[in-house]
PDB file of N, CA and C in Angstrom:
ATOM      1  N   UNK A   1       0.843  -1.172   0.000  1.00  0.00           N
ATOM      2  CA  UNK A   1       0.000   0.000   0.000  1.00  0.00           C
ATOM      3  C   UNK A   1       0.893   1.242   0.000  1.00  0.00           C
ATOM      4  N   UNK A   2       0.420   2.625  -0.689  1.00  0.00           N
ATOM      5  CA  UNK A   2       1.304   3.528  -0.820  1.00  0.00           C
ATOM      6  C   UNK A   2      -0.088   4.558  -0.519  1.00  0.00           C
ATOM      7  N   UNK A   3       0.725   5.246   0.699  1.00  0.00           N
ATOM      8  CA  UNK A   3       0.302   6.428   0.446  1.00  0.00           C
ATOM      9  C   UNK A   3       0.513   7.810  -0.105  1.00  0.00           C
ATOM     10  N   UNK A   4      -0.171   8.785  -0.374  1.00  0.00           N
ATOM     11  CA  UNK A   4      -0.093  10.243  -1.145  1.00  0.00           C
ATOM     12  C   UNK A   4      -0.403  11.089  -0.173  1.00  0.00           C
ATOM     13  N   UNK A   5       0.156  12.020  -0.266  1.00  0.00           N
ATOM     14  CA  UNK A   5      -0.299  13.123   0.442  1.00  0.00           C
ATOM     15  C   UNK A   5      -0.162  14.506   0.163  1.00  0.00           C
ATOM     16  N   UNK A   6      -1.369  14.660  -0.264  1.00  0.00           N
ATOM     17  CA  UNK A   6      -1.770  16.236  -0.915  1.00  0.00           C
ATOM     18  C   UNK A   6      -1.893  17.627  -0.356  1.00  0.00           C
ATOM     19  N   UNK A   7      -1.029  18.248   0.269  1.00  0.00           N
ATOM     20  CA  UNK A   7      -2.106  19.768   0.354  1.00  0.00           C
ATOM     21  C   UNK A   7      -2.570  20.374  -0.767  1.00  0.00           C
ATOM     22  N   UNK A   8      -3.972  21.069  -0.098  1.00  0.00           N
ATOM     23  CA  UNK A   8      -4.350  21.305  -1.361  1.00  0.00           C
ATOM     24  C   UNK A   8      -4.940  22.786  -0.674  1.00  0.00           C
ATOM     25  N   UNK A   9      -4.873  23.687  -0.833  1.00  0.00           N
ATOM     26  CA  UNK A   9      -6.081  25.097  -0.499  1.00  0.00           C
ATOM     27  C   UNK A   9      -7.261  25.020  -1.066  1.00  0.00           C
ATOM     28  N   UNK A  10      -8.332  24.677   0.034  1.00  0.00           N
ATOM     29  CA  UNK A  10      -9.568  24.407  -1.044  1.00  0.00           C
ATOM     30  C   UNK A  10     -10.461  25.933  -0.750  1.00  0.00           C
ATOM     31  N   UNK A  11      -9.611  26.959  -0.477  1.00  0.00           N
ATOM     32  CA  UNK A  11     -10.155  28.073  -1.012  1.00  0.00           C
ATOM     33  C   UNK A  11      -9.592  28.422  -2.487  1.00  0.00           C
ATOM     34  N   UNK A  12      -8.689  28.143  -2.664  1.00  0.00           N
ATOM     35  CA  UNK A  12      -8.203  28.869  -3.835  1.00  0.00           C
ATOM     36  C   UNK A  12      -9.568  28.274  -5.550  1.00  0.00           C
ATOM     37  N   UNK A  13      -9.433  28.526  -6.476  1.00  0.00           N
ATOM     38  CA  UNK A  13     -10.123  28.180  -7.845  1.00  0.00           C
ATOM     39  C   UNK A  13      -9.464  26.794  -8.312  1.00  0.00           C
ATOM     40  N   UNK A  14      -8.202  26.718  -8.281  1.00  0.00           N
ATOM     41  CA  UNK A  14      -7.259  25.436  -8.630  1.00  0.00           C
ATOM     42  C   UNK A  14      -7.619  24.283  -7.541  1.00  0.00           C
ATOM     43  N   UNK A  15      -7.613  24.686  -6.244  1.00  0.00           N
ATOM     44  CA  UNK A  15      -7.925  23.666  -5.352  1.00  0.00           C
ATOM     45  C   UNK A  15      -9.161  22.727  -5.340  1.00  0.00           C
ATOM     46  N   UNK A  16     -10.226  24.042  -5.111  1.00  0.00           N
ATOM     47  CA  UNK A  16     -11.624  23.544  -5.518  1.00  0.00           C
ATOM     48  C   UNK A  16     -11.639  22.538  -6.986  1.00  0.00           C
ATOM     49  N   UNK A  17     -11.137  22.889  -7.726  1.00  0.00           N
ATOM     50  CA  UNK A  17     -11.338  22.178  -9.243  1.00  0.00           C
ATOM     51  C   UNK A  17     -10.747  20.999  -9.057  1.00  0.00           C
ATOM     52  N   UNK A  18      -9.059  20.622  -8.055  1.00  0.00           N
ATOM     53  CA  UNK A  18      -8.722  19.452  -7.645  1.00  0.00           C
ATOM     54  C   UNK A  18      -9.702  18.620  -7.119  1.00  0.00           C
ATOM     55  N   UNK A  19     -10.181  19.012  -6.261  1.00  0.00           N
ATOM     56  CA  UNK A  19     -10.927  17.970  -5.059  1.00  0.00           C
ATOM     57  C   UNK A  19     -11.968  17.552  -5.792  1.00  0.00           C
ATOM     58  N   UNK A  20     -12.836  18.816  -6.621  1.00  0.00           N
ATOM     59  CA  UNK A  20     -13.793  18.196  -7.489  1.00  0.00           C
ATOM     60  C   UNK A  20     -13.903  17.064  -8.614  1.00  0.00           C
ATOM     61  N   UNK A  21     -12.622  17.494  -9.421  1.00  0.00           N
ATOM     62  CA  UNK A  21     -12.087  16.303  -9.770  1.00  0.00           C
ATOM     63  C   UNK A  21     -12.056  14.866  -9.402  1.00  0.00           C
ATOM     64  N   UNK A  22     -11.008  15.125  -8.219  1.00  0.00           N
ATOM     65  CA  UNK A  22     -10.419  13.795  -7.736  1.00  0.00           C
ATOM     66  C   UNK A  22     -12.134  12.758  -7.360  1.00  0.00           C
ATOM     67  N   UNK A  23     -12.669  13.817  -6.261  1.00  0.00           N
ATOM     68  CA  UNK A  23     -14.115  12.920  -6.031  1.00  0.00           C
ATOM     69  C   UNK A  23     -14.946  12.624  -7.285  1.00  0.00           C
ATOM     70  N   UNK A  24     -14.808  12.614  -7.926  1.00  0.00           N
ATOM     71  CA  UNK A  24     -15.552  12.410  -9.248  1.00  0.00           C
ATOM     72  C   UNK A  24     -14.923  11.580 -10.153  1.00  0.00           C
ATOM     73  N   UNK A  25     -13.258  11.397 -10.192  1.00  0.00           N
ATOM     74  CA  UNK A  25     -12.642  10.595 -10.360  1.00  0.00           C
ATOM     75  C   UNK A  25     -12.730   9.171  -9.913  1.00  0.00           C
ATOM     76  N   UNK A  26     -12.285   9.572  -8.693  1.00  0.00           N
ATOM     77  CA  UNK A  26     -12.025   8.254  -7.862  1.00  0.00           C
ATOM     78  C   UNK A  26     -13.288   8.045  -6.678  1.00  0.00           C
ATOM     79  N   UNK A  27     -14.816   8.227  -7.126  1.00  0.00           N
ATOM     80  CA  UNK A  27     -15.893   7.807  -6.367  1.00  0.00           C
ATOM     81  C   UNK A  27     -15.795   6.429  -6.589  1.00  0.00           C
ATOM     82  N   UNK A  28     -16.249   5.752  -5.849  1.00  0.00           N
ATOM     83  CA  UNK A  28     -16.785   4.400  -5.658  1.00  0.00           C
ATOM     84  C   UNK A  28     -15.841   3.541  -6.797  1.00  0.00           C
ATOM     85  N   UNK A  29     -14.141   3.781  -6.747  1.00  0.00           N
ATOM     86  CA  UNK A  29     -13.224   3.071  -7.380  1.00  0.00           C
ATOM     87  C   UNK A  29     -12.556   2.149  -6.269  1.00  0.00           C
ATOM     88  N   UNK A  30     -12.415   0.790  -6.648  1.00  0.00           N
ATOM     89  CA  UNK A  30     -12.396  -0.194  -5.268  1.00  0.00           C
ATOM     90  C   UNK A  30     -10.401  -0.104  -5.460  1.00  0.00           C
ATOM     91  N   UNK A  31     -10.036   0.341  -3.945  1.00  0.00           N
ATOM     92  CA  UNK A  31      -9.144  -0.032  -3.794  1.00  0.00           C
ATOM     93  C   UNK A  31      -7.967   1.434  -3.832  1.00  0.00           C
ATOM     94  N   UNK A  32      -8.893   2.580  -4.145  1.00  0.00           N
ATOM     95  CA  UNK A  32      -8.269   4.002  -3.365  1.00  0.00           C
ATOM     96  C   UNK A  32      -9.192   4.622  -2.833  1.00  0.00           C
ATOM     97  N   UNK A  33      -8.994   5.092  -1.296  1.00  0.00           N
ATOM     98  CA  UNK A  33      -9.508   5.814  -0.366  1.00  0.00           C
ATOM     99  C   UNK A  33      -9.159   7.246  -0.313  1.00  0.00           C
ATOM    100  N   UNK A  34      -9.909   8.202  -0.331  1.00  0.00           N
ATOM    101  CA  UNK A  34      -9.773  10.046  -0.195  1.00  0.00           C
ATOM    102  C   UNK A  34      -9.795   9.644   1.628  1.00  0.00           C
ATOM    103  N   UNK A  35      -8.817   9.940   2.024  1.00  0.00           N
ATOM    104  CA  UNK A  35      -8.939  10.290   3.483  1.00  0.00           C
ATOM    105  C   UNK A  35      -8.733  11.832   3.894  1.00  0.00           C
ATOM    106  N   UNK A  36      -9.890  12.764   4.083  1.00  0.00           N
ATOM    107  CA  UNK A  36      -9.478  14.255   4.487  1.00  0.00           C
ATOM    108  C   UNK A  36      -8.868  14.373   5.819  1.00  0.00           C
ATOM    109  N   UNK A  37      -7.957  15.121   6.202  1.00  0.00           N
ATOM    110  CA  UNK A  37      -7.289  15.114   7.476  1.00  0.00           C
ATOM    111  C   UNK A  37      -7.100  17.211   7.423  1.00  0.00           C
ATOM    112  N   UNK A  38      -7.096  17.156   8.943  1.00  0.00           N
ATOM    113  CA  UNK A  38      -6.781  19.164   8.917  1.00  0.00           C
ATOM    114  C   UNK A  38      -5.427  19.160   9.250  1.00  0.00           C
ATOM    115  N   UNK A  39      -5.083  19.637   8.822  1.00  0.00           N
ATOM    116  CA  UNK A  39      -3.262  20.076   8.240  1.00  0.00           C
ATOM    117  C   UNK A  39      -2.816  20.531   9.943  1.00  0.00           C
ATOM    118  N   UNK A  40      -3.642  20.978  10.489  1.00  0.00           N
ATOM    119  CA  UNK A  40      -3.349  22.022  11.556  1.00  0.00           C
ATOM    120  C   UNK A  40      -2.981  20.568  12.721  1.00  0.00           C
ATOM    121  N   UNK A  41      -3.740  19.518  12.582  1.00  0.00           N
ATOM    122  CA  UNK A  41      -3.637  18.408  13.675  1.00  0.00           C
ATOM    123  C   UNK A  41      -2.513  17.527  12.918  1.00  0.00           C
ATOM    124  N   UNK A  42      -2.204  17.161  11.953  1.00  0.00           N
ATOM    125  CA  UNK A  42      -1.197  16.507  11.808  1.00  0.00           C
ATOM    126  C   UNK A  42       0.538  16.879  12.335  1.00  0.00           C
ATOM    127  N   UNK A  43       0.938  16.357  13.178  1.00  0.00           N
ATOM    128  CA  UNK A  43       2.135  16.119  14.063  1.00  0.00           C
ATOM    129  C   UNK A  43       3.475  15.403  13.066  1.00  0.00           C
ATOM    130  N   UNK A  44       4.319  16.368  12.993  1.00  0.00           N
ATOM    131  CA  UNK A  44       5.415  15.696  12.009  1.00  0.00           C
ATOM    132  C   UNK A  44       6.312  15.189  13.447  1.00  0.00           C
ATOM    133  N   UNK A  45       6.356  13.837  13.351  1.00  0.00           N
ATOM    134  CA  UNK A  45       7.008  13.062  14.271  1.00  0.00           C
ATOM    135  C   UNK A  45       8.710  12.634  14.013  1.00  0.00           C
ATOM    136  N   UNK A  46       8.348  12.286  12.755  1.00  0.00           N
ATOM    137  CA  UNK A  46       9.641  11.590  12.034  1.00  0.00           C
ATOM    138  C   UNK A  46      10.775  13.109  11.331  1.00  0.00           C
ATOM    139  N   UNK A  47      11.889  13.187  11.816  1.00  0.00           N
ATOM    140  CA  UNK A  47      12.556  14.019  11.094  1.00  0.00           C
ATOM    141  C   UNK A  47      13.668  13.579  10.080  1.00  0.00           C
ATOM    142  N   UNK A  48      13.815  14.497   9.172  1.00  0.00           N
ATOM    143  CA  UNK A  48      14.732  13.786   8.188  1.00  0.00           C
ATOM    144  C   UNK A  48      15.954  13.658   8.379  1.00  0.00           C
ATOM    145  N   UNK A  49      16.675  14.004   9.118  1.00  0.00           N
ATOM    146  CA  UNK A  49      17.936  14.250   9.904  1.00  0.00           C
ATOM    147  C   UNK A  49      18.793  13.019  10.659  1.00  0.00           C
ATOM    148  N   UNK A  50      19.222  12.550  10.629  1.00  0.00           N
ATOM    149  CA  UNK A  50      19.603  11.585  11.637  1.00  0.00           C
ATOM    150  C   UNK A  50      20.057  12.219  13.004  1.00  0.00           C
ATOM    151  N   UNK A  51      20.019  10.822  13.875  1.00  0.00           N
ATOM    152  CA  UNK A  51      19.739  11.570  15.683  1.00  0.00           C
ATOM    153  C   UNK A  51      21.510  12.351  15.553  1.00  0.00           C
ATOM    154  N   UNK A  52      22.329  11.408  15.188  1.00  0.00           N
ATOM    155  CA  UNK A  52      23.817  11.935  15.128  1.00  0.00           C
ATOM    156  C   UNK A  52      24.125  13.390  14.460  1.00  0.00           C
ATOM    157  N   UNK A  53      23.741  13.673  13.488  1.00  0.00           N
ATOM    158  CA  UNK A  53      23.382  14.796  12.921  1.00  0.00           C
ATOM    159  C   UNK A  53      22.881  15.518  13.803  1.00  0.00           C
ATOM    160  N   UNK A  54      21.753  15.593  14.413  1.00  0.00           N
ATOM    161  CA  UNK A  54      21.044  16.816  15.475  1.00  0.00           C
ATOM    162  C   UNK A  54      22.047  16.942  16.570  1.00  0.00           C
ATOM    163  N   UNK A  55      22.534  15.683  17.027  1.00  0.00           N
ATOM    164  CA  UNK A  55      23.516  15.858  18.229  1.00  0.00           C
ATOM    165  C   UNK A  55      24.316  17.068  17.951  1.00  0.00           C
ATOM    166  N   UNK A  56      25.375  16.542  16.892  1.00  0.00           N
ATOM    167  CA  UNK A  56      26.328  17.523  16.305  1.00  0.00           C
ATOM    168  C   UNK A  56      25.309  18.805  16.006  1.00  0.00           C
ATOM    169  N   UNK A  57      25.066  19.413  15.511  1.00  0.00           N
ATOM    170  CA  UNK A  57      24.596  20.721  15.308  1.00  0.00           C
ATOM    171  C   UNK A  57      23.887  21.269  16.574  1.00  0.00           C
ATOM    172  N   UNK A  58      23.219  20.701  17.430  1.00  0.00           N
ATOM    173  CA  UNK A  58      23.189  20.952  19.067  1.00  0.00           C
ATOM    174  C   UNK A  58      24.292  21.572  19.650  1.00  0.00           C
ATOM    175  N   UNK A  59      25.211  20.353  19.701  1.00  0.00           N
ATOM    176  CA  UNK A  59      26.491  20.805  20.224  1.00  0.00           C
ATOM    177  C   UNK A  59      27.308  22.128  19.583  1.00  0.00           C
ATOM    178  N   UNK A  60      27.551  22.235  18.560  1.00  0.00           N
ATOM    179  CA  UNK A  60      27.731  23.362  17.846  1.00  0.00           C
ATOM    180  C   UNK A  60      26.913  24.579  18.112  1.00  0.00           C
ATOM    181  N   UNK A  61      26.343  24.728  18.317  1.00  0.00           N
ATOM    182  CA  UNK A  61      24.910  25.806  18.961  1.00  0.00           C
ATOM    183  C   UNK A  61      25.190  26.190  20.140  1.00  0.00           C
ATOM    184  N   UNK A  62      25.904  25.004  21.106  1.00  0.00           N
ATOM    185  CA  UNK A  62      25.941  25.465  22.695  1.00  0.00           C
ATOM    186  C   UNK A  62      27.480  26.036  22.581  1.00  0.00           C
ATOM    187  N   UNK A  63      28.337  25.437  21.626  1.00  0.00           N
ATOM    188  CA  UNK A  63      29.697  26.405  21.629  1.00  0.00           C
ATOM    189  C   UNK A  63      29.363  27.457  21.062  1.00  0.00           C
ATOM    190  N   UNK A  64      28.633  27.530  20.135  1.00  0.00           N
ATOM    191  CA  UNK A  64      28.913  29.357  19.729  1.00  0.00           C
ATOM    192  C   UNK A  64      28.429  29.996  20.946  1.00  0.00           C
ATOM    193  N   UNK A  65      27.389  29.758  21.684  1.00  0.00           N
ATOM    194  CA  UNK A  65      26.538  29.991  23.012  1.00  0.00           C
ATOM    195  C   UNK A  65      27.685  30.533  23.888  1.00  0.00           C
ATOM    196  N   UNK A  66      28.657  29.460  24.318  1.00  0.00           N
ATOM    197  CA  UNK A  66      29.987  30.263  25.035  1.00  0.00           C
ATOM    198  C   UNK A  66      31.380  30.485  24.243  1.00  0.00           C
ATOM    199  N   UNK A  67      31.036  30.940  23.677  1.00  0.00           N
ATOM    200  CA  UNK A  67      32.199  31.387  22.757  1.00  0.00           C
ATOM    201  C   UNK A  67      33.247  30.976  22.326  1.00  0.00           C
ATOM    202  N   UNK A  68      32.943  29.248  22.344  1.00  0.00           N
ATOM    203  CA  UNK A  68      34.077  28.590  21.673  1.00  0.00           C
ATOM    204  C   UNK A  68      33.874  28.060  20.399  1.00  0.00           C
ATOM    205  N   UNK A  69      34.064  29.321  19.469  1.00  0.00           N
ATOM    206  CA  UNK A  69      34.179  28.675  17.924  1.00  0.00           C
ATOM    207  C   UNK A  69      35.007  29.996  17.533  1.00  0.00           C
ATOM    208  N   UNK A  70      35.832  29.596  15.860  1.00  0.00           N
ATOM    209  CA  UNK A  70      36.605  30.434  15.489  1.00  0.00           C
ATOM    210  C   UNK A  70      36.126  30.988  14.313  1.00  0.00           C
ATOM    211  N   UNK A  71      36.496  31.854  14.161  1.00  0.00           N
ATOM    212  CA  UNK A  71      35.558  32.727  12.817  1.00  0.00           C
ATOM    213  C   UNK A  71      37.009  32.661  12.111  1.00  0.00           C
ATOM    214  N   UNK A  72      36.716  32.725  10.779  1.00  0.00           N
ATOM    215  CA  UNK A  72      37.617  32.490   9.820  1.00  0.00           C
ATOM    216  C   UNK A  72      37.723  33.519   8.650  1.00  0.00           C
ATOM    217  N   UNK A  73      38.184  34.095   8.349  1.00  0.00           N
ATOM    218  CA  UNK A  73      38.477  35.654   7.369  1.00  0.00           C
ATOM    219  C   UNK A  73      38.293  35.075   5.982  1.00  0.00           C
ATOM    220  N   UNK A  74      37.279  35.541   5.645  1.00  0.00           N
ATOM    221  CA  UNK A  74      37.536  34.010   3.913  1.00  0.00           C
ATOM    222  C   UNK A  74      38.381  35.034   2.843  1.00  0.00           C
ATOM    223  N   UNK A  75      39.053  36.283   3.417  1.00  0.00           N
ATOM    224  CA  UNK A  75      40.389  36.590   2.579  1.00  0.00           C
ATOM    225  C   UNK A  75      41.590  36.066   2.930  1.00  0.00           C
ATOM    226  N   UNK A  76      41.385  35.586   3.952  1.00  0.00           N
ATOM    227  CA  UNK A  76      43.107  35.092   4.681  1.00  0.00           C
ATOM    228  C   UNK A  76      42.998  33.786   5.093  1.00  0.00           C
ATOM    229  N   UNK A  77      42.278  32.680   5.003  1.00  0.00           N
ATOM    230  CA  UNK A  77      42.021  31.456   5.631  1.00  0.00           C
ATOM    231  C   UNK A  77      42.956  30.766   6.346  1.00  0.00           C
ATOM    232  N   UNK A  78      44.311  31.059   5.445  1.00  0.00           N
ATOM    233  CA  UNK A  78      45.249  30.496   6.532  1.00  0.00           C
ATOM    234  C   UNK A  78      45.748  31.304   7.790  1.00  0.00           C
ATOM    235  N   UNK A  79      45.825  32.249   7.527  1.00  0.00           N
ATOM    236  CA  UNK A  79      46.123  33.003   8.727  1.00  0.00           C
ATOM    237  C   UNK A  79      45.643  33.310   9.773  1.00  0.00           C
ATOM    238  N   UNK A  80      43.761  32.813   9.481  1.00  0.00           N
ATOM    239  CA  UNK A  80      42.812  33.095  10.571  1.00  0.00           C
ATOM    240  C   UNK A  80      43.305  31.757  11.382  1.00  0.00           C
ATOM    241  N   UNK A  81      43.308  30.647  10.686  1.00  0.00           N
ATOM    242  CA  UNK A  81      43.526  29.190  11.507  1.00  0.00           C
ATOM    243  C   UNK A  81      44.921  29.255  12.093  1.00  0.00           C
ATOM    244  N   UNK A  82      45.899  29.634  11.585  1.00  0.00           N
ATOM    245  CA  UNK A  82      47.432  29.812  12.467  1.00  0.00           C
ATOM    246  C   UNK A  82      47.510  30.356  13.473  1.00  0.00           C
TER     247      UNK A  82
END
């Protein structure tokens, strides 16, 4: 099974003409379901990031926080790091 997932503005002229569509399309076709859901209650749980990834950029966040990171001159690069 695969799901889709559409926003759609069903104020807009394009939106309305989608949905009208689609239900008129796919009425009483065995084996796809229109499930409406409100955008506002759906909870993004899963992030695309890996946990190691967030760690690191966390950590990076709390050093600039106390002032341990080095800024680097991108005319002189070596000289900022020496």
């Amino acid at each position: 099974m695969t799901t889709i997932t559409i926003k759609i503005n069903e104020r807009t002229k394009a939106g309305k003409a989608f949905i009208a569509m689609s239900e008129s399309f796919f009425k009483d076709v065995e084996g796809i379901e229109i499930i409406e859901t409100d955008s506002k209650k759906i909870k993004k749980t899963e992030s695309i990031y890996s946990p190691e990834f967030i760690a690191k950029i966390k950590k990076a966040e709390a050093n600039i926080k106390k002032g341990k990171t080095t800024r680097l001159n991108p005319d002189d690069i070596w000289g900022s790091i020496l």
